[in-house]
C-alpha atoms as a PDB file:
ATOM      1  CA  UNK A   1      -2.962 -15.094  -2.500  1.00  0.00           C
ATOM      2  CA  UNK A   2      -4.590 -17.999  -2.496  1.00  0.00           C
ATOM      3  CA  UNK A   3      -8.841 -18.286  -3.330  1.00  0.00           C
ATOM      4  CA  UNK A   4      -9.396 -19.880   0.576  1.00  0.00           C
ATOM      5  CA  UNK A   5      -6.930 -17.525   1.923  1.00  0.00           C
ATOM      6  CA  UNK A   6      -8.248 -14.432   0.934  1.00  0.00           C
ATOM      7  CA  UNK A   7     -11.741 -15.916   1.989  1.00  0.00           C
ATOM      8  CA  UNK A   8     -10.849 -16.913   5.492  1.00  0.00           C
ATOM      9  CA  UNK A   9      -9.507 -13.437   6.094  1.00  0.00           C
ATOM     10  CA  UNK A  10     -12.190 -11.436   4.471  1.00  0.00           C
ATOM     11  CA  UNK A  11     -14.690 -13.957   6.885  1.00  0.00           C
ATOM     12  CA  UNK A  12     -12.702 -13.531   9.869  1.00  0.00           C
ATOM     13  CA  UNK A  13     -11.825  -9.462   9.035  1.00  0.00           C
ATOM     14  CA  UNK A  14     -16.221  -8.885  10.236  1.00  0.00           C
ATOM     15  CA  UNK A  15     -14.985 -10.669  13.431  1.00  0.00           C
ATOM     16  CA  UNK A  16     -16.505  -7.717  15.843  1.00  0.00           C
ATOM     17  CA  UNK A  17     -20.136  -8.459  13.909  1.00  0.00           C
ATOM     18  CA  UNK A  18     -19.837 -12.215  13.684  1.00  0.00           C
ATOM     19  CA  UNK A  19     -19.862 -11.602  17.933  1.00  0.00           C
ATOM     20  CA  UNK A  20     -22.380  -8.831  17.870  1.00  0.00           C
ATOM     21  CA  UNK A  21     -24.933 -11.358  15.347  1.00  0.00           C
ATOM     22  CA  UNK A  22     -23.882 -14.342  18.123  1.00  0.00           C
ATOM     23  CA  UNK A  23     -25.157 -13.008  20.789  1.00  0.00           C
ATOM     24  CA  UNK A  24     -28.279 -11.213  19.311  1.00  0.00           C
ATOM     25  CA  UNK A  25     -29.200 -15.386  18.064  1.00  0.00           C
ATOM     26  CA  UNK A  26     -27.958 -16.855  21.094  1.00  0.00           C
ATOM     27  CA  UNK A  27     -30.126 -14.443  22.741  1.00  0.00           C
ATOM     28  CA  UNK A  28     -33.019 -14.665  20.817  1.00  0.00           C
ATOM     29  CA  UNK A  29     -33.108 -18.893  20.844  1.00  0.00           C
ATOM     30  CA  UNK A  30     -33.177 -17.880  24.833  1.00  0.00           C
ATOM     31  CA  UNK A  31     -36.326 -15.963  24.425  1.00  0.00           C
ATOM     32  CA  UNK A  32     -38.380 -17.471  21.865  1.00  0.00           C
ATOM     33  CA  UNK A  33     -39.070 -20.867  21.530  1.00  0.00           C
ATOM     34  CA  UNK A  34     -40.705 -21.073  17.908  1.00  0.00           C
ATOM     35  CA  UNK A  35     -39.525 -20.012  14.391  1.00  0.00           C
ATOM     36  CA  UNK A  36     -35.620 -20.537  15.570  1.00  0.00           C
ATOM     37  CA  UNK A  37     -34.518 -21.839  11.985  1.00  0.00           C
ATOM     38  CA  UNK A  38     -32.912 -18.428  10.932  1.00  0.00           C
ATOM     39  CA  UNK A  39     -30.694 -17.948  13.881  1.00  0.00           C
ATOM     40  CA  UNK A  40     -29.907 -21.743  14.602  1.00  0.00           C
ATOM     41  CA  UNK A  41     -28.557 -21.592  10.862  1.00  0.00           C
ATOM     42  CA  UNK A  42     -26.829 -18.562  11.369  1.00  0.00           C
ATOM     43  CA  UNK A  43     -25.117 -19.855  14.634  1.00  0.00           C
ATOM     44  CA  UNK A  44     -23.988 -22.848  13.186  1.00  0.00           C
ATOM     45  CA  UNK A  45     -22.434 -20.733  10.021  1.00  0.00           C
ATOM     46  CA  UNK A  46     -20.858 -18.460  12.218  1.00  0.00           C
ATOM     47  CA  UNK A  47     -19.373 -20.822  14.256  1.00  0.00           C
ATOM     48  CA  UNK A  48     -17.999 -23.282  11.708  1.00  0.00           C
ATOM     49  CA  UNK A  49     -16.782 -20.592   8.304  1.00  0.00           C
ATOM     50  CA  UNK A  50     -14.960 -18.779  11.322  1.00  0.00           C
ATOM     51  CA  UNK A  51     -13.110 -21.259  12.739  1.00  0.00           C
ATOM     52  CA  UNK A  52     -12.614 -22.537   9.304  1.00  0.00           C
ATOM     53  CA  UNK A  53     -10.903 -19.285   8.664  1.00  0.00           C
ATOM     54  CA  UNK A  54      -9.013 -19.208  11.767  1.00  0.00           C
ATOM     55  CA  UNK A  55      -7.750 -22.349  11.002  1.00  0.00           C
ATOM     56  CA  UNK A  56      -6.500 -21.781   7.589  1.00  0.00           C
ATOM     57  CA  UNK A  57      -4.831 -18.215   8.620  1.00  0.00           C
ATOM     58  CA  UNK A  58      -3.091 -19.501  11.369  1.00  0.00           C
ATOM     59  CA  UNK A  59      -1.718 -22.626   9.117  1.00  0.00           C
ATOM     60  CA  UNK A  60      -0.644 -19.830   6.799  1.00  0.00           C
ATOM     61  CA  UNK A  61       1.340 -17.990   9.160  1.00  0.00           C
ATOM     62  CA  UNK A  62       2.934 -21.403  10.409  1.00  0.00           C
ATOM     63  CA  UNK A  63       4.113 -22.677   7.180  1.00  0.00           C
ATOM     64  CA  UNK A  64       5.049 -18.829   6.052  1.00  0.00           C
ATOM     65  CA  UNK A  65       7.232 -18.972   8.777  1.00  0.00           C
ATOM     66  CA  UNK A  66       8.425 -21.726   7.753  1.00  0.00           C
ATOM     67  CA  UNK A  67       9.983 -20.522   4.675  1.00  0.00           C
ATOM     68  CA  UNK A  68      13.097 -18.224   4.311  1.00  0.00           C
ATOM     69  CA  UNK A  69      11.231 -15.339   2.040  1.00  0.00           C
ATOM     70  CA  UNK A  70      12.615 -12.403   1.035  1.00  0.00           C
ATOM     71  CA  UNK A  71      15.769 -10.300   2.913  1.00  0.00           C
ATOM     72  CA  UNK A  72      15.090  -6.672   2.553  1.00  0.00           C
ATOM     73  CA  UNK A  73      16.859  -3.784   4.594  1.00  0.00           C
ATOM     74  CA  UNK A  74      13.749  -1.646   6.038  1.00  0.00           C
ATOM     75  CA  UNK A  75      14.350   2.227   6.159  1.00  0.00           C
ATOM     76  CA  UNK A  76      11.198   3.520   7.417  1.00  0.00           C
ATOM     77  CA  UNK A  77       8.084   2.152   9.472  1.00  0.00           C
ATOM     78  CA  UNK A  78       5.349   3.415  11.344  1.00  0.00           C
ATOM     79  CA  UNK A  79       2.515   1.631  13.136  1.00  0.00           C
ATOM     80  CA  UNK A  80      -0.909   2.074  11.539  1.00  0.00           C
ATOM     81  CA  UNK A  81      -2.453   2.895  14.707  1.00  0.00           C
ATOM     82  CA  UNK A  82      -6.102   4.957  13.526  1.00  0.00           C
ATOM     83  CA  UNK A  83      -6.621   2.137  10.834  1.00  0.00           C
ATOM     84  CA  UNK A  84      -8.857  -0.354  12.838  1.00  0.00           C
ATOM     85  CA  UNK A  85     -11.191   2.266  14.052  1.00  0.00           C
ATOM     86  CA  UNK A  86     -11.527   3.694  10.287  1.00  0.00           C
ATOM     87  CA  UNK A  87     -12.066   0.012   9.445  1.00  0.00           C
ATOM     88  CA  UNK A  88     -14.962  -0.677  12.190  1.00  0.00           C
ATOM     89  CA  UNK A  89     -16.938   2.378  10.868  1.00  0.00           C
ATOM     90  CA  UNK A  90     -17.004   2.000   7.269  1.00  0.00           C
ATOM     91  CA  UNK A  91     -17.532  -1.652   7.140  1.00  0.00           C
ATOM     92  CA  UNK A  92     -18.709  -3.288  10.708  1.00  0.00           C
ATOM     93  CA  UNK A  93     -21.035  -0.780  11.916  1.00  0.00           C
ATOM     94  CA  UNK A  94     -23.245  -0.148   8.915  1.00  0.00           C
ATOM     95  CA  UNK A  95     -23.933  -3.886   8.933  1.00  0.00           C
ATOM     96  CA  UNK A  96     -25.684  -3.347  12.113  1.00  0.00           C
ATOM     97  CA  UNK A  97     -28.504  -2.214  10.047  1.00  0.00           C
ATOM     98  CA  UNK A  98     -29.501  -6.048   8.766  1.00  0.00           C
ATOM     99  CA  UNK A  99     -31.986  -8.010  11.501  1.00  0.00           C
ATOM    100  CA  UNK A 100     -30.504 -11.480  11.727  1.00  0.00           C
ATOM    101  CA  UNK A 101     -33.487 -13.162  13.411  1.00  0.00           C
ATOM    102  CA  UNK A 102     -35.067 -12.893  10.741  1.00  0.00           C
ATOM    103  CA  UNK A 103     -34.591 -14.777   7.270  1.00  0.00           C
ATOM    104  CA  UNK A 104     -35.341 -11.757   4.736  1.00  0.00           C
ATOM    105  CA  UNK A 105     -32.907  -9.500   6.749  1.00  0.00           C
ATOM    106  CA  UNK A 106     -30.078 -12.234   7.025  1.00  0.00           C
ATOM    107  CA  UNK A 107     -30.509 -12.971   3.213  1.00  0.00           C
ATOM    108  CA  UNK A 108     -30.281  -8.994   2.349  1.00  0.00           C
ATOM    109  CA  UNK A 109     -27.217 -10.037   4.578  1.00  0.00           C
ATOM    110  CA  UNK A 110     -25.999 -12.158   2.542  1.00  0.00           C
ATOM    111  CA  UNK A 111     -26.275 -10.818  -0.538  1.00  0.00           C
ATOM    112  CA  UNK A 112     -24.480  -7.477   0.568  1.00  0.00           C
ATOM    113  CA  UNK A 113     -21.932  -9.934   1.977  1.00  0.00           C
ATOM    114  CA  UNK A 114     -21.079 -11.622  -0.710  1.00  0.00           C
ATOM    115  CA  UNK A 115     -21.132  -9.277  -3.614  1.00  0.00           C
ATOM    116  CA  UNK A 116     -18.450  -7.240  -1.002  1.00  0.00           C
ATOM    117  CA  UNK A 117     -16.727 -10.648  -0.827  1.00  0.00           C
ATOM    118  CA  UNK A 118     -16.410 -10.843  -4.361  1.00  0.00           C
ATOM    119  CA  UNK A 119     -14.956  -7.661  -5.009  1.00  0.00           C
ATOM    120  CA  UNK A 120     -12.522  -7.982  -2.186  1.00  0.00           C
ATOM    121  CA  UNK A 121     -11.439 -11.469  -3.061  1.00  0.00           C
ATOM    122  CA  UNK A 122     -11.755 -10.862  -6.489  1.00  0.00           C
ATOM    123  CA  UNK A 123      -9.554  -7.390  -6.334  1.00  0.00           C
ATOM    124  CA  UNK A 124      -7.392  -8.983  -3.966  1.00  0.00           C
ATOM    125  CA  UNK A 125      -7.943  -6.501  -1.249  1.00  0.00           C
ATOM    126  CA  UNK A 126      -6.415  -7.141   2.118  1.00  0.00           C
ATOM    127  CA  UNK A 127      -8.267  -4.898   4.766  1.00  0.00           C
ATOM    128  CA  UNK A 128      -7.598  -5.132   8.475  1.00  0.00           C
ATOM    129  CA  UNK A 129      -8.405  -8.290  10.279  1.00  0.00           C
ATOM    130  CA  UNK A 130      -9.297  -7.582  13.926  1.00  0.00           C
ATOM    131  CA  UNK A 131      -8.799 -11.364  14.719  1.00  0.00           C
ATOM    132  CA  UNK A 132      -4.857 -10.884  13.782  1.00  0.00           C
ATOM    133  CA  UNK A 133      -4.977  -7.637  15.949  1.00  0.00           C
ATOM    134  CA  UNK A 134      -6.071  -9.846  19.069  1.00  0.00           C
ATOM    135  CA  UNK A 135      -3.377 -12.558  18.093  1.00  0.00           C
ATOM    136  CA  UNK A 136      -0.569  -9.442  18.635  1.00  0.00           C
ATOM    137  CA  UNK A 137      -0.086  -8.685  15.009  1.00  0.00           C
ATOM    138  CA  UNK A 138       0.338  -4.725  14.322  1.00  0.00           C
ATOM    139  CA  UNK A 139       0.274  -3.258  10.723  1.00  0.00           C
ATOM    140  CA  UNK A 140       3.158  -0.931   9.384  1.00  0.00           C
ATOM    141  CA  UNK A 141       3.741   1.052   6.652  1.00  0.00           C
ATOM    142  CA  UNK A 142       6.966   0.181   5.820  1.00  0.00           C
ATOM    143  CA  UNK A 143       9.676   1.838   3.254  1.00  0.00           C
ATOM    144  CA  UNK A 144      12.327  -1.800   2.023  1.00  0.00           C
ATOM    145  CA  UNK A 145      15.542  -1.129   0.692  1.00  0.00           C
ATOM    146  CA  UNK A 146      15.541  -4.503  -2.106  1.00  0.00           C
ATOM    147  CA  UNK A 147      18.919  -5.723  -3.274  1.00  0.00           C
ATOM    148  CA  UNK A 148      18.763  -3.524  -6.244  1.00  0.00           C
ATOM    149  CA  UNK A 149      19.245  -0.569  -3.668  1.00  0.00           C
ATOM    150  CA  UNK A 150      15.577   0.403  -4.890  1.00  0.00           C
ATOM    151  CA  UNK A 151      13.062   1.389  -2.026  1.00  0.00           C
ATOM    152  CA  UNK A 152       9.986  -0.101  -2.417  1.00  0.00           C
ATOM    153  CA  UNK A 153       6.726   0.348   0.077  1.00  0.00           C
ATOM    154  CA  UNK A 154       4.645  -2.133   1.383  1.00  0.00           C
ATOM    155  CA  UNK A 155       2.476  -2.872   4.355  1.00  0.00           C
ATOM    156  CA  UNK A 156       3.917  -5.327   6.476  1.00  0.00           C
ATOM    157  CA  UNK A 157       1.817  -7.330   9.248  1.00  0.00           C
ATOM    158  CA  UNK A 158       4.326  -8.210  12.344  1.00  0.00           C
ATOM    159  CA  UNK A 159       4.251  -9.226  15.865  1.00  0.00           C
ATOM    160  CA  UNK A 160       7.402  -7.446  16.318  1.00  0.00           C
ATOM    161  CA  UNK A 161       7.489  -3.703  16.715  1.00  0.00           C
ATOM    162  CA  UNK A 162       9.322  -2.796  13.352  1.00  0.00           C
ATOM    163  CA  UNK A 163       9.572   0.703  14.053  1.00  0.00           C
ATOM    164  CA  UNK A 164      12.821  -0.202  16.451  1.00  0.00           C
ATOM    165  CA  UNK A 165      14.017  -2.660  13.498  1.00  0.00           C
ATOM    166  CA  UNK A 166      14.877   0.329  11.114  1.00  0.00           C
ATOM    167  CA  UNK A 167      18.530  -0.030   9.313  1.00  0.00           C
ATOM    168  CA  UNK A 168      18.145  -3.919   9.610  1.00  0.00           C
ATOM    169  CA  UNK A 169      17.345  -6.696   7.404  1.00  0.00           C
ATOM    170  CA  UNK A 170      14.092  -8.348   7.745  1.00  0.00           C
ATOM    171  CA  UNK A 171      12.640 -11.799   6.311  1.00  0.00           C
ATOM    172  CA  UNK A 172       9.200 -11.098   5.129  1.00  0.00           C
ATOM    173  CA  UNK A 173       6.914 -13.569   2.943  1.00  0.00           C
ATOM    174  CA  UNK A 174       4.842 -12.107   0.584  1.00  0.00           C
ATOM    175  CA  UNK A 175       0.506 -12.294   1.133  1.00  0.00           C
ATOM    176  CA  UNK A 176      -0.595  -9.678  -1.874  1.00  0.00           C
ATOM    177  CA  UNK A 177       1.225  -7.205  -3.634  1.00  0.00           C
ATOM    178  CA  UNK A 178       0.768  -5.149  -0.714  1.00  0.00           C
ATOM    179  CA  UNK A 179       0.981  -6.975   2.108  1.00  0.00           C
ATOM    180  CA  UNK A 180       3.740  -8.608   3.393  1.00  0.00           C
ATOM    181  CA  UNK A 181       4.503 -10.745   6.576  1.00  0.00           C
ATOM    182  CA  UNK A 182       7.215 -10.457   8.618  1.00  0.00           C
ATOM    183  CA  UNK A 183       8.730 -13.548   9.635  1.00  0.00           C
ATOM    184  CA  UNK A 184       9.898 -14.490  12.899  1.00  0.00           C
ATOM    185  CA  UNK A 185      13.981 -15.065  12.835  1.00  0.00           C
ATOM    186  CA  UNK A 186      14.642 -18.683  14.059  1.00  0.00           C
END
């Protein structure tokens, strides 16, 4: 997975607190009218790293589609329906605790932020991404029958409900070594 990748879906994955953190500046910059550096900045970040993100996912997706990647005969899949709520309370929520209007709480921000960034990037990791929820993607745990005849598991991100697409071959192109996406037949 690619360095910008993995970035643009670690940025957009906080998507519930980039909204919360938008509106708390917006509303501020409403309210006061001096000392507005801190949340003008952190508008303008907001705004531009996630649709920077948004952009590069989404180009992703298109050219992944694109491609013929791998044929594997899925024998098992189930939804991974509790995994966004487990997601929005260990990492969204305690975030909550940081005051982004003002400077010393959004750098304590940002150095939590990053140094999570770094290990997730660094590692790899793939977490949920709330912005590929609203776009109709669902994560599976899936069990793939390769060529071999060898199962192999994997979590595979689809807009397709997969659990009704057991005993048939599916194109998927590989994001991690976890992660797969399932690619839309032509």
């Amino acid at each position: 997975m690619s360095f910008i990748f993995s970035l643009s879906l670690y940025i957009t994955s906080f998507f519930p607190l980039w909204i919360s953190v938008l509106f708390l500046d917006i509303k501020n910059i409403c309210q006061t009218k001096e000392n507005l550096c801190t949340e003008i900045i952190g508008v303008i970040c907001i705004i531009i790293f996630n649709a920077i993100g948004i952009v590069v996912i989404l180009c992703k997706f298109k050219k992944s589609n694109d491609e013929i990647g791998e044929i594997d005969k899925m024998t098992a899949a189930k939804e991974q329906k509790t995994i966004s709520s487990e997601y929005l309370l260990s990492y969204i929520l305690p975030l909550f605790a940081f005051d982004f209007t003002a400077w010393d709480g959004a750098v304590l921000f940002l150095v939590y932020f990053i140094v999570l960034g770094y290990l997730c990037i660094k590692h790899n990791y793939f977490s949920v991404n709330i912005f590929l929820e609203l776009l109709g993607y669902s994560f599976y745990y899936c069990v793939l029958e390769k060529s071999d005849g060898k199962g192999i598991e994997y979590f595979v991100i689809s807009k397709n409900k997969l659990n009704t697409e057991v005993g048939k071959m599916v194109h998927l192109a590989s994001i991690n070594n976890e992660y797969k996406l399932h690619l839309e037949t032509q």
